[in-house]
Protein backbone atom coordinates (compact mmCIF):
# COMPACT_ATOMS: atom_id res chain seq x y z
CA UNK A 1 12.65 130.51 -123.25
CA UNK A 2 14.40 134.08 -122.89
CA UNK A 3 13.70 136.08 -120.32
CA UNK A 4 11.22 138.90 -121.16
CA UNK A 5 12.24 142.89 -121.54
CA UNK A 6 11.06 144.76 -118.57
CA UNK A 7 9.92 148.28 -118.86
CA UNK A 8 10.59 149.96 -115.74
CA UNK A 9 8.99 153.09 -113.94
CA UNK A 10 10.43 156.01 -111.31
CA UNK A 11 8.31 155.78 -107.92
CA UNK A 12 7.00 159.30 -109.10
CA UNK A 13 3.39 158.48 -111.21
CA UNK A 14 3.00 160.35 -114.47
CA UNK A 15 -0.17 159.68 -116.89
CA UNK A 16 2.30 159.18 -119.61
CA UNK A 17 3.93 156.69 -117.34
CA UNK A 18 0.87 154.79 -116.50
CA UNK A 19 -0.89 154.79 -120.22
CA UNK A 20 2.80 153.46 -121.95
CA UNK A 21 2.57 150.75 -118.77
CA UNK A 22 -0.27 149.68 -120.46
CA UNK A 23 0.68 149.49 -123.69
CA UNK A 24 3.77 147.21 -122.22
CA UNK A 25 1.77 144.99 -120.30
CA UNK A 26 -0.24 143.68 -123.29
CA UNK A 27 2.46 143.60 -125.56
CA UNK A 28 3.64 141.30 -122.48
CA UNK A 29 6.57 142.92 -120.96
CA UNK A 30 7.95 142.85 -117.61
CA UNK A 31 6.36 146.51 -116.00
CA UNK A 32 8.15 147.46 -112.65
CA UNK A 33 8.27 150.60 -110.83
CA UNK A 34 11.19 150.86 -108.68
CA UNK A 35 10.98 152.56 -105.57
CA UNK A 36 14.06 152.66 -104.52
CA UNK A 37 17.74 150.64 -104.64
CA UNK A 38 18.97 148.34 -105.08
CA UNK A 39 18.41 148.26 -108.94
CA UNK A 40 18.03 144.58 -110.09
CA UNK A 41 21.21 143.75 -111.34
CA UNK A 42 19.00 141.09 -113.91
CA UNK A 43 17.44 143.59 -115.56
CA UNK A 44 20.76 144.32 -117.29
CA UNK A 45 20.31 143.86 -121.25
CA UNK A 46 16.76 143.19 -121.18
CA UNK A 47 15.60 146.74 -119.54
CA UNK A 48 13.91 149.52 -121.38
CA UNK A 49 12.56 152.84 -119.18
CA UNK A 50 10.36 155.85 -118.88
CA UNK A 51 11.22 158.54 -116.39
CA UNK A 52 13.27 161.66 -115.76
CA UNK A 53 16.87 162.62 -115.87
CA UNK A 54 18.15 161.47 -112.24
CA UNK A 55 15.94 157.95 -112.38
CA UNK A 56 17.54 157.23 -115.94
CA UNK A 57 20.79 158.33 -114.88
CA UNK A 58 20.59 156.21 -111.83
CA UNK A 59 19.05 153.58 -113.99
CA UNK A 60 21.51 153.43 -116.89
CA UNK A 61 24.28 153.53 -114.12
CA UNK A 62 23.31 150.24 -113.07
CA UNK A 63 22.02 148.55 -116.39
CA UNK A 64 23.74 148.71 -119.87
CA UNK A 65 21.35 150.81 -121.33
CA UNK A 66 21.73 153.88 -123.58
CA UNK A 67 19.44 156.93 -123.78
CA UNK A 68 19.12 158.66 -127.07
CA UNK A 69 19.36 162.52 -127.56
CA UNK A 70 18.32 165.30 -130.00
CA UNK A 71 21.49 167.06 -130.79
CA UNK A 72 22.31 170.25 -128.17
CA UNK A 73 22.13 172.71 -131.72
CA UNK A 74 19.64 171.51 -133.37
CA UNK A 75 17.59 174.22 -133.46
CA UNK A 76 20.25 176.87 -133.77
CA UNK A 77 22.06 175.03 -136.93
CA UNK A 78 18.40 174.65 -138.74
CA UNK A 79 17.56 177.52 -141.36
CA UNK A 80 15.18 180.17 -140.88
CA UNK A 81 12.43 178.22 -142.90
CA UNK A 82 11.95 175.75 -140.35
CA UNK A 83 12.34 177.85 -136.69
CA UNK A 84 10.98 181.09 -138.30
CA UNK A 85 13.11 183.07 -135.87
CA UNK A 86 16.52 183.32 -134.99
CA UNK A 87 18.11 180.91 -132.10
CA UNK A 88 21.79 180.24 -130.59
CA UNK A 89 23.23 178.19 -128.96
CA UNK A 90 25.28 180.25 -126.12
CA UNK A 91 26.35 179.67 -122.35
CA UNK A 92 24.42 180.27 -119.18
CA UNK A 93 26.50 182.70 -118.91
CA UNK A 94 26.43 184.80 -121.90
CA UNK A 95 22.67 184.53 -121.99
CA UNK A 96 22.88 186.21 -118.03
CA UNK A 97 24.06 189.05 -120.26
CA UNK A 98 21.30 189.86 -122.14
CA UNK A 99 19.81 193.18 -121.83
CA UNK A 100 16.25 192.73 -123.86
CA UNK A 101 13.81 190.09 -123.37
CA UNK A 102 14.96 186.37 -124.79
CA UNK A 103 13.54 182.81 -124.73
CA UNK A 104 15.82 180.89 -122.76
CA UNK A 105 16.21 177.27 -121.90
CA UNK A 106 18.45 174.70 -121.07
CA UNK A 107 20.18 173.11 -124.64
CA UNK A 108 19.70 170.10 -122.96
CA UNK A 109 17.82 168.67 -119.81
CA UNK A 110 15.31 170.39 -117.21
CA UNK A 111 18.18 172.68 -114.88
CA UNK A 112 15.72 175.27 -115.23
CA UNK A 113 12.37 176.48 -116.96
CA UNK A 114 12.37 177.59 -120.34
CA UNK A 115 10.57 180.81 -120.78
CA UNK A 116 11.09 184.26 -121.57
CA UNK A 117 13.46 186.46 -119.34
CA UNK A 118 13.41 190.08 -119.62
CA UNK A 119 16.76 190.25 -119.71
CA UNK A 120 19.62 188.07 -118.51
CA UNK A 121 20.01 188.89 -114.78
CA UNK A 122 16.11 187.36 -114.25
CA UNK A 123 18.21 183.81 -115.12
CA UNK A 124 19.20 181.44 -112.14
CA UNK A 125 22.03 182.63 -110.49
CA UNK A 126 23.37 179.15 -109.07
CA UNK A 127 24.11 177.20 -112.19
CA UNK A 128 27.44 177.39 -113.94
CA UNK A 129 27.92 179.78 -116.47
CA UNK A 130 29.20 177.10 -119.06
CA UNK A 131 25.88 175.68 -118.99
CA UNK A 132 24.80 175.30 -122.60
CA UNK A 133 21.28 176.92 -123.46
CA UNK A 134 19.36 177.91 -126.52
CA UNK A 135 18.78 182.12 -126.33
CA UNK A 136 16.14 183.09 -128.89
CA UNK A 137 13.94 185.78 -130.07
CA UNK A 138 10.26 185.40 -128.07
CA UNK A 139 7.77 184.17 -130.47
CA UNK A 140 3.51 183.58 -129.58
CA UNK A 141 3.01 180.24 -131.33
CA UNK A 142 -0.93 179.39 -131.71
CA UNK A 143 -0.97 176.04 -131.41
CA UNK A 144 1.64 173.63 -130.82
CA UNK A 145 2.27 169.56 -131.96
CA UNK A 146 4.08 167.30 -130.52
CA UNK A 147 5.91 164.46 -133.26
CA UNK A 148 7.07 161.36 -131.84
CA UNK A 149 9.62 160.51 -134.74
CA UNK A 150 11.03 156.63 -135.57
CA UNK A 151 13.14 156.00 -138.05
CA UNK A 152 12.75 159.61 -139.68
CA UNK A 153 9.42 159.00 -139.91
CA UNK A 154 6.28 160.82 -137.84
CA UNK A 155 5.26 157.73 -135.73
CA UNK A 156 2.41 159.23 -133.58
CA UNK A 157 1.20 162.81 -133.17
CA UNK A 158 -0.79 165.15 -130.61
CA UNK A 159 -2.20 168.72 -130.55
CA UNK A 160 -0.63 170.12 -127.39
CA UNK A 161 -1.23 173.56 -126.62
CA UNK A 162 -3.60 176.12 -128.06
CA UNK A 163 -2.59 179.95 -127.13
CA UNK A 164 -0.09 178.67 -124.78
CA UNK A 165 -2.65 176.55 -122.58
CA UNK A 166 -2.40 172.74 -122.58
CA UNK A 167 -5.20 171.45 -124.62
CA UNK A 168 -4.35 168.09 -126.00
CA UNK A 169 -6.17 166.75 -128.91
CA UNK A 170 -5.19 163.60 -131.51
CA UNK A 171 -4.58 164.76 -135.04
CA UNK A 172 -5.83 163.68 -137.85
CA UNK A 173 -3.43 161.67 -140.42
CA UNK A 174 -3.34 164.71 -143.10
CA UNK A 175 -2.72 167.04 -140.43
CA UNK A 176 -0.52 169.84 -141.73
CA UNK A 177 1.83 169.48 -138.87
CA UNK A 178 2.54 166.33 -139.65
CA UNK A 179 3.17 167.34 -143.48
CA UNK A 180 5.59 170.20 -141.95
CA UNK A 181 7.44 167.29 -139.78
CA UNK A 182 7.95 165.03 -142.99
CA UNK A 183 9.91 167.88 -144.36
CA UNK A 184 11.75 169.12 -141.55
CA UNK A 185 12.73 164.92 -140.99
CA UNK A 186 13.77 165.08 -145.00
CA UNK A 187 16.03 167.70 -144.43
CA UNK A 188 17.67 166.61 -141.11
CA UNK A 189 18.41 163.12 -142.72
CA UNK A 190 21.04 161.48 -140.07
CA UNK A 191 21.14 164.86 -138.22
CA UNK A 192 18.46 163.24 -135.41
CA UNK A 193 18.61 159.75 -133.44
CA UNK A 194 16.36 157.25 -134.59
CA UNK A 195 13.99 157.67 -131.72
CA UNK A 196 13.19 161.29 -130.80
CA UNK A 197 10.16 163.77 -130.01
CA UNK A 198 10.21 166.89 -131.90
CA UNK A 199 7.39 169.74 -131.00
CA UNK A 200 6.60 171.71 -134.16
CA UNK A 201 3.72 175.08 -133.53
CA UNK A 202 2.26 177.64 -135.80
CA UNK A 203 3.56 181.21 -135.43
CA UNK A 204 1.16 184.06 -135.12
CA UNK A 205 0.58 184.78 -138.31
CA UNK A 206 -0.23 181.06 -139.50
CA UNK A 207 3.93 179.73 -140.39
CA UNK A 208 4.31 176.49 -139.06
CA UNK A 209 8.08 176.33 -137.30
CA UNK A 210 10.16 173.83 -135.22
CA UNK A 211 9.49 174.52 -131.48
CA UNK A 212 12.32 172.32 -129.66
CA UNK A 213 13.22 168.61 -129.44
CA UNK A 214 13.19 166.41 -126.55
CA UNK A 215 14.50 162.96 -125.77
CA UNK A 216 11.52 160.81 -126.20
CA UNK A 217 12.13 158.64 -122.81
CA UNK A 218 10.40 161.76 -120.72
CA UNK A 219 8.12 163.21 -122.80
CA UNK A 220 4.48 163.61 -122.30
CA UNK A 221 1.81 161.69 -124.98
CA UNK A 222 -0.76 164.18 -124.54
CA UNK A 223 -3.27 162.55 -126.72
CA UNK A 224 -1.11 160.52 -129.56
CA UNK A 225 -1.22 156.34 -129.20
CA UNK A 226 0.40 155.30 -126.27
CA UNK A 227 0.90 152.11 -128.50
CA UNK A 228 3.10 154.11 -131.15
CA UNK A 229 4.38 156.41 -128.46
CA UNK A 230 5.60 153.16 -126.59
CA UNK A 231 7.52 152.23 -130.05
CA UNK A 232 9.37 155.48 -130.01
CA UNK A 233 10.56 155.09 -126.14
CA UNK A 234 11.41 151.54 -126.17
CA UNK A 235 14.03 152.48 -128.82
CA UNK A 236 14.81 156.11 -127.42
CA UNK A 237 15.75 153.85 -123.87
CA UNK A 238 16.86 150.41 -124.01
CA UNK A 239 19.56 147.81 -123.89
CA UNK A 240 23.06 148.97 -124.99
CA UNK A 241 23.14 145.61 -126.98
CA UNK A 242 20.60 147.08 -129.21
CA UNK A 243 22.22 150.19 -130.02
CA UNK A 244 22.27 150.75 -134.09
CA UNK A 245 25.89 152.98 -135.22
CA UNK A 246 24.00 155.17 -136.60
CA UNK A 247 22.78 155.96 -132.76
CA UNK A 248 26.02 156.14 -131.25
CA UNK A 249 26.00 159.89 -131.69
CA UNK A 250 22.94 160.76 -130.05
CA UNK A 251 23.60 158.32 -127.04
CA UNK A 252 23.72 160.61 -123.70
CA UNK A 253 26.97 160.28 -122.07
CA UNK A 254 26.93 159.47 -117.88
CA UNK A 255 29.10 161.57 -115.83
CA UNK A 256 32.94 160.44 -114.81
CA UNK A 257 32.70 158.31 -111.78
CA UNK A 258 29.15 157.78 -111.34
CA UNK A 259 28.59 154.74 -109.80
CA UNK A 260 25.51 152.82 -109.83
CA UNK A 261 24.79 152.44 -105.84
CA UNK A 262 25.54 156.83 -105.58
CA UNK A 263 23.27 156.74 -108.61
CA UNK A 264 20.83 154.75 -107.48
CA UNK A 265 20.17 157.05 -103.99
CA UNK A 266 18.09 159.85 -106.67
CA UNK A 267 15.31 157.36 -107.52
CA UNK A 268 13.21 159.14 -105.29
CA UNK A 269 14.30 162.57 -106.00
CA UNK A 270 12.66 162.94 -109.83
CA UNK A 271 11.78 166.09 -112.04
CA UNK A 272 7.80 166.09 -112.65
């Protein structure tokens, strides 16, 4: 009898974390949290994860995994019908030389806080300037959705953030975001990885529009099905083995000459 796939955890607790643990354990997987190295070298093609940049970094280091990502442009190469406002994709440092207020925030990753900047020099001033970021013009959205998509397809869904404040709510199944995410999937076709979050809001003025996408193996379930949510990760972070080709685009690439015991020292050092 194989072995069975382990879902594993960074030391830091998250309620996302502990509500897909859940959903692991009675689907019968192997949940760990890892504290610390070393990384069981075991776990290799059997290991699927939850957790932030430096614990998957340190944990695809050591296991042959692969982490799915939205594409750095997405939203800058989508048309005005689905973002409802104009966004680029520019360098840290051409956004540092913006002189009215922008939306800023890292293209990829959490190097920084997205928000809005009232002009470039109120940007961090330590991170290189060929950092890629998405610059656009500031928008109020009313109410924002978050889409956990598999297989082009709106796999679980959650009310967010009303007016900007975190209010988390399920939707219903003929929720209009979810209508808006059907068509915004239709158009993308192969233009997103097969496992992927993608936050959709509705503009002040009642136009629903594409608010970013994330990589689903850190991102919150606010109030969607931790059982479908857990679908969406276990694909967005697993064994390399498992990889479709139609993935091998979005998978995130480690840095040169990483190794897995350097890696492994950050599994206690975690973004919340």
């Amino acid at each position: 009898m194989s072995a069975p796939r382990s879902f594993l955890l960074p030391p830091v607790a998250t309620t996302t974390g502990r509500l897909l643990a859940e959903a692991a354990v009675w689907r019968g997987m192997d949940v760990r949290t890892l504290a610390g190295p070393p990384i069981p070298a075991g776990l290799s093609g059997r290991a699927h994860l939850y957790g932030g940049e430096r614990f998957a970094g340190a944990v695809t280091a050591a296991l042959d995994m692969a982490l799915l990502d939205p594409p750095l442009d997405l939203l800058a190469a989508l048309p005005a019908h689905f973002t409802g406002r104009h966004v680029e994709l520019i360098t840290l440092g051409q956004a540092r030389r913006h002189r009215t207020p922008r939306f800023v925030k890292p293209a990829a990753g959490k190097a920084f806080p997205a928000g809005v900047r009232p002009d470039g020099a109120a940007l961090p001033a330590h991170l290189p300037a060929e950092l890629p970021v998405l610059s656009a013009e500031p928008v109020i959205f009313t109410e924002e959705y978050r889409l956990h998509v598999l297989d082009g397809q709106v796999h679980a869904a959650s009310r967010y953030a009303v007016s900007g404040i975190l209010d988390s709510a399920p939707l219903p199944p003929g929720h209009r975001a979810i209508g808006f995410g059907a068509e915004l999937l239709n158009h993308l076709g192969s233009g997103l990885p097969s496992a992927v979050v993608v936050d959709v809001g509705i503009l002040d003025g009642g136009r629903l529009a594409v608010v970013e996408a994330n990589e689903a193996w850190f991102s919150n379930s606010y109030a969607a099905d931790a059982e479908r949510v857990l679908d969406v990760v276990l694909r967005a972070a697993g064994p390399a083995r498992d990889l479709r080709d139609t993935d091998r685009p979005f998978v995130r690439r480690r840095a040169a000459g990483v190794r897995a015991d350097a890696a492994a020292r950050d599994l206690g050092d975690l973004p919340q």
